[in-house]
C-alpha atoms as a PDB file:
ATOM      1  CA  UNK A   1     -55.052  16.411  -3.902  1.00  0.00           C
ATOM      2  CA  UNK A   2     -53.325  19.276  -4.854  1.00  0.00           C
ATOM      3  CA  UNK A   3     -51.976  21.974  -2.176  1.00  0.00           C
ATOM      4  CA  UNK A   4     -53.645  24.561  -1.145  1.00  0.00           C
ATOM      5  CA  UNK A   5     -50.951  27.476  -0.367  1.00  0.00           C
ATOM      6  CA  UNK A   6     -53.265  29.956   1.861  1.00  0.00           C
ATOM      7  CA  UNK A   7     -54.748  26.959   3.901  1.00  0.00           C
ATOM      8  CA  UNK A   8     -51.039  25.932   4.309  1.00  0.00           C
ATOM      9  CA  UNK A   9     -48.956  29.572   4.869  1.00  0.00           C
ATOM     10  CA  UNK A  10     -51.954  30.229   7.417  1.00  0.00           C
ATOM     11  CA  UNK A  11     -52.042  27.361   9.152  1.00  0.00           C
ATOM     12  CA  UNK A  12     -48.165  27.684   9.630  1.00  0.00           C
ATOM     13  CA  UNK A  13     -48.398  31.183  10.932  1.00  0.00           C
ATOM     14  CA  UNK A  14     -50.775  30.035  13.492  1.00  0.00           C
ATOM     15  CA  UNK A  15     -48.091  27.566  14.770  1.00  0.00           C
ATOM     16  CA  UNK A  16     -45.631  30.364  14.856  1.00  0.00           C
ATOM     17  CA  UNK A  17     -47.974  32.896  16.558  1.00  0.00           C
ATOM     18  CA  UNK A  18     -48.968  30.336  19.247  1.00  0.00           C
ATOM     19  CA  UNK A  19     -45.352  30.100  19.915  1.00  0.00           C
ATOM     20  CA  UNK A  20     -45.058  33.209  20.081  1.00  0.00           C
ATOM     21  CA  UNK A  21     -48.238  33.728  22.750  1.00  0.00           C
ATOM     22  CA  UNK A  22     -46.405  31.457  25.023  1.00  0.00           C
ATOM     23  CA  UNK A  23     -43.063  33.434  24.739  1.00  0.00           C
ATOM     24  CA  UNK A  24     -45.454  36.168  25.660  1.00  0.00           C
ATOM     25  CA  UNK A  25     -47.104  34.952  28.829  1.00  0.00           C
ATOM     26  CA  UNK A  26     -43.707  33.518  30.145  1.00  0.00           C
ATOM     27  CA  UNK A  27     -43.134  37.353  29.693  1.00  0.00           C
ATOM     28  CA  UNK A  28     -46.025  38.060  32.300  1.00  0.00           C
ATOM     29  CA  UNK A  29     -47.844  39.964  28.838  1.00  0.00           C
ATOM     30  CA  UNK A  30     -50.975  37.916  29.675  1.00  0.00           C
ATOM     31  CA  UNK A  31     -53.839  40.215  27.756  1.00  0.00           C
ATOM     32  CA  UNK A  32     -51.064  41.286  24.729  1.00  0.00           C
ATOM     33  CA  UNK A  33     -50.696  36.980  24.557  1.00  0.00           C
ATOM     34  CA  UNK A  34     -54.712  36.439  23.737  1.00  0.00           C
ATOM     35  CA  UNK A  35     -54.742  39.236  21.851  1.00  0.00           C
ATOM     36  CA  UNK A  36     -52.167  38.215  19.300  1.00  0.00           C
ATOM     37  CA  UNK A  37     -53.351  34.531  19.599  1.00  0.00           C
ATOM     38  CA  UNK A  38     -57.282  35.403  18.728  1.00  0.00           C
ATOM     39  CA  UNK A  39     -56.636  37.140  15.561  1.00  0.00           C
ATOM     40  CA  UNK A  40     -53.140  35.435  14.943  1.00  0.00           C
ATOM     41  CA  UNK A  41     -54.880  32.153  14.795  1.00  0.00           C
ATOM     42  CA  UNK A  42     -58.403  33.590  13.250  1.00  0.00           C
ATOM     43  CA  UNK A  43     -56.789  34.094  10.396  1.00  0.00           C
ATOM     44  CA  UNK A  44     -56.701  29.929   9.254  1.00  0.00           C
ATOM     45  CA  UNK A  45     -59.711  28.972  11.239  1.00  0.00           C
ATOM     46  CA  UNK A  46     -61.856  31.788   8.683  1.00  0.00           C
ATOM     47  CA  UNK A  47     -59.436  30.178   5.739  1.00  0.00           C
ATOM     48  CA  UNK A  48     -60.801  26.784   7.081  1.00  0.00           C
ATOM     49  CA  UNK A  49     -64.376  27.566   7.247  1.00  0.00           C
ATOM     50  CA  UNK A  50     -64.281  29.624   3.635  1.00  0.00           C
ATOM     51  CA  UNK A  51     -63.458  26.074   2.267  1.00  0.00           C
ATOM     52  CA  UNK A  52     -66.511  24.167   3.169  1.00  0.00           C
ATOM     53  CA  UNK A  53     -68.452  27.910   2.119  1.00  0.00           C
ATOM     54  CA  UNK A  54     -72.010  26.814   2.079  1.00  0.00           C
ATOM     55  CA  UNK A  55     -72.248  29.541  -1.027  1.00  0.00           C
ATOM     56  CA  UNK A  56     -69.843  31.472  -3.574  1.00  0.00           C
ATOM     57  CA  UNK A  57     -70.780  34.943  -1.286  1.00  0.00           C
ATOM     58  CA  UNK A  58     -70.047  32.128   2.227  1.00  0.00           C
ATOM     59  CA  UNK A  59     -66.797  31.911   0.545  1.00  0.00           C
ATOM     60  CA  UNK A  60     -66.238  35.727   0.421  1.00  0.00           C
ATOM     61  CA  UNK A  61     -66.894  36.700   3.447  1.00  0.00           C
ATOM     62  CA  UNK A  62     -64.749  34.245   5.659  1.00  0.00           C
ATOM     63  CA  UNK A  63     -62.162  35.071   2.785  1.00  0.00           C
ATOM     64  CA  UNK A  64     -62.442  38.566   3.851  1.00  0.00           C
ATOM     65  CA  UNK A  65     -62.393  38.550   8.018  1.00  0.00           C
ATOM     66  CA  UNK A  66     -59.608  36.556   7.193  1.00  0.00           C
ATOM     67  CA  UNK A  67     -57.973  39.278   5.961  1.00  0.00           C
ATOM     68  CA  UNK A  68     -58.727  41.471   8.417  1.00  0.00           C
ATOM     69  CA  UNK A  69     -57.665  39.308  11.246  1.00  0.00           C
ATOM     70  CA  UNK A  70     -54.646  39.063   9.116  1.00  0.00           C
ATOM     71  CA  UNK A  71     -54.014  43.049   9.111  1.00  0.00           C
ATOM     72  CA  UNK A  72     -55.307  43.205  12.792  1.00  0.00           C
ATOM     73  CA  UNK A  73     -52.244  40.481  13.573  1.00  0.00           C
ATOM     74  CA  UNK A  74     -49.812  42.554  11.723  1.00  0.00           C
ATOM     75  CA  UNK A  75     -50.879  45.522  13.825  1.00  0.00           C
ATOM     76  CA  UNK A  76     -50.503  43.911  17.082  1.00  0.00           C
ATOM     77  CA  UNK A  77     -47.079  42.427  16.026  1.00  0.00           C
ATOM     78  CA  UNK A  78     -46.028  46.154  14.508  1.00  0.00           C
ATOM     79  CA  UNK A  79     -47.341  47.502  17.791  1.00  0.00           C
ATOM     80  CA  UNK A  80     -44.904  44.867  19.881  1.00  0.00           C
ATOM     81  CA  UNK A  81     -42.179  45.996  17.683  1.00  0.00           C
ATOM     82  CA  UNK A  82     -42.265  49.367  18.060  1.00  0.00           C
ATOM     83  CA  UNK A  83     -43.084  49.359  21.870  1.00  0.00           C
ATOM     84  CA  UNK A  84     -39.976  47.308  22.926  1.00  0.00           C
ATOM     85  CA  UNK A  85     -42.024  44.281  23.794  1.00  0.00           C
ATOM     86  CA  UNK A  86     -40.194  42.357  20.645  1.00  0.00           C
ATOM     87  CA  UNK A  87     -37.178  43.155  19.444  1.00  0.00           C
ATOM     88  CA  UNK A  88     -37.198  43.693  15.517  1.00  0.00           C
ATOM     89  CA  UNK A  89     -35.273  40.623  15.367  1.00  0.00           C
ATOM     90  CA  UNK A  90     -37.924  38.839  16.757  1.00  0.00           C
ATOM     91  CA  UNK A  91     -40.238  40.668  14.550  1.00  0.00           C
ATOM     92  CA  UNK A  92     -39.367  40.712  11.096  1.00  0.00           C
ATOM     93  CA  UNK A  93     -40.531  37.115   9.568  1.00  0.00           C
ATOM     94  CA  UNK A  94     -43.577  37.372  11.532  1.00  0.00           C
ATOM     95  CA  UNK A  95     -44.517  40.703  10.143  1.00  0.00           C
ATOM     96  CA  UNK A  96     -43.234  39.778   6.853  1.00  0.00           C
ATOM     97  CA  UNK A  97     -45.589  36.424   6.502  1.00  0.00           C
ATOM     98  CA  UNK A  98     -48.193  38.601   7.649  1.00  0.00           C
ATOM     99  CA  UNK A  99     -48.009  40.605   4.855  1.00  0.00           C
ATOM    100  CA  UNK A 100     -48.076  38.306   2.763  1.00  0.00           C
ATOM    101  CA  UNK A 101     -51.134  36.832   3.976  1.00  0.00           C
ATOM    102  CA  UNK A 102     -52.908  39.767   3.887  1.00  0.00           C
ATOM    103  CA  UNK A 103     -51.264  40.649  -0.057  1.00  0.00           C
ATOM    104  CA  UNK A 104     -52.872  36.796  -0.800  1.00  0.00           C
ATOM    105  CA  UNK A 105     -56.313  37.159   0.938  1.00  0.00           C
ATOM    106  CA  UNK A 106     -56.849  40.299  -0.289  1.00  0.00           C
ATOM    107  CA  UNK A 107     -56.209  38.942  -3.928  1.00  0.00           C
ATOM    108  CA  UNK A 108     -58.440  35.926  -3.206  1.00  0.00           C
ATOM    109  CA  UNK A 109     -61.088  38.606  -1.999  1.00  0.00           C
ATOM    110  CA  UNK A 110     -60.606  40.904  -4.697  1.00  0.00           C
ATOM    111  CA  UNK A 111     -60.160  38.307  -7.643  1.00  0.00           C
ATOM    112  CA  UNK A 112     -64.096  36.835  -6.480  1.00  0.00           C
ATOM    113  CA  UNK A 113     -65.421  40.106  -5.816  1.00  0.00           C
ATOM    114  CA  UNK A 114     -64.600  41.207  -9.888  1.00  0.00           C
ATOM    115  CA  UNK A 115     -65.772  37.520 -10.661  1.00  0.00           C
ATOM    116  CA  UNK A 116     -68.817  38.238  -9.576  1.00  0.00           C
ATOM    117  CA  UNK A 117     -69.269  41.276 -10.817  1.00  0.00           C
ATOM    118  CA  UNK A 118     -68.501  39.900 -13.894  1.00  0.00           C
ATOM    119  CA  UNK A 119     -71.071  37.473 -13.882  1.00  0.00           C
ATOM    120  CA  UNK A 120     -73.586  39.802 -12.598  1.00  0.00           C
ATOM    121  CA  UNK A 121     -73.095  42.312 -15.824  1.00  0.00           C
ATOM    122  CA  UNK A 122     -73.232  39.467 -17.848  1.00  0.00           C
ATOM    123  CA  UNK A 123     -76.721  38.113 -16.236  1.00  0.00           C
ATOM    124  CA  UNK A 124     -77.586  42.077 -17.132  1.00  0.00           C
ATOM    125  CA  UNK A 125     -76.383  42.198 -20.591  1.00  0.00           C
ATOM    126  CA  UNK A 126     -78.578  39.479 -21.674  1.00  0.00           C
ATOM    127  CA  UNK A 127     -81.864  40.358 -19.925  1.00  0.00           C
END
């Protein structure tokens, strides 16, 4: 079976984000430690679920609160950053891979959305 690179780069950055949750609450930054972890780890769980889409539109959708969650992570992590809870150091990969997460989900979304749309002008064209 073949890889699947957004099931695997978001299931990664869930590892890395729960890591990062418990650096937090050693920290005594209970609420900022859910925060991060709920949309840090959203992000593959929607991935998951978009997989076993019950429909092409199923798909979508979990496609796109993926993405979301993915920009809402990068705000929290932006947000640590710039409020001296993180150093940049500490920072930079994780806001960096979410980026890219939210550059490939938003493709995904994007490329199925025009799909669609494609198909649908089509369905048009010949009625």
């Amino acid at each position: 079976m073949a890889a699947n690179p957004i099931k695997e780069k978001s299931f990664s950055f869930a590892i890395r984000i729960i890591k990062l949750a418990q650096w937090l609450k050693k920290q005594n930054h209970f609420e900022l430690a859910q925060q991060i972890i709920r949309a840090g780890t959203s992000i593959g769980a929607n991935v998951e679920e978009s997989l076993a889409g019950q429909s092409r539109k199923d798909f979508i959708s979990k496609m796109a609160i993926a993405s979301k969650e993915a920009r809402e992570t990068n705000y929290w992590l932006r947000l640590f950053r710039d409020s001296g809870i993180l150093s940049n150091k500490m920072c930079v990969s994780l806001i960096a891979e979410s980026e890219e997460l939210i550059k490939m989900l938003t493709s995904i979304v994007k490329t199925c959305q025009s799909e669609k749309t494609i198909k649908n002008s089509k369905l048009k064209i010949k009625n």
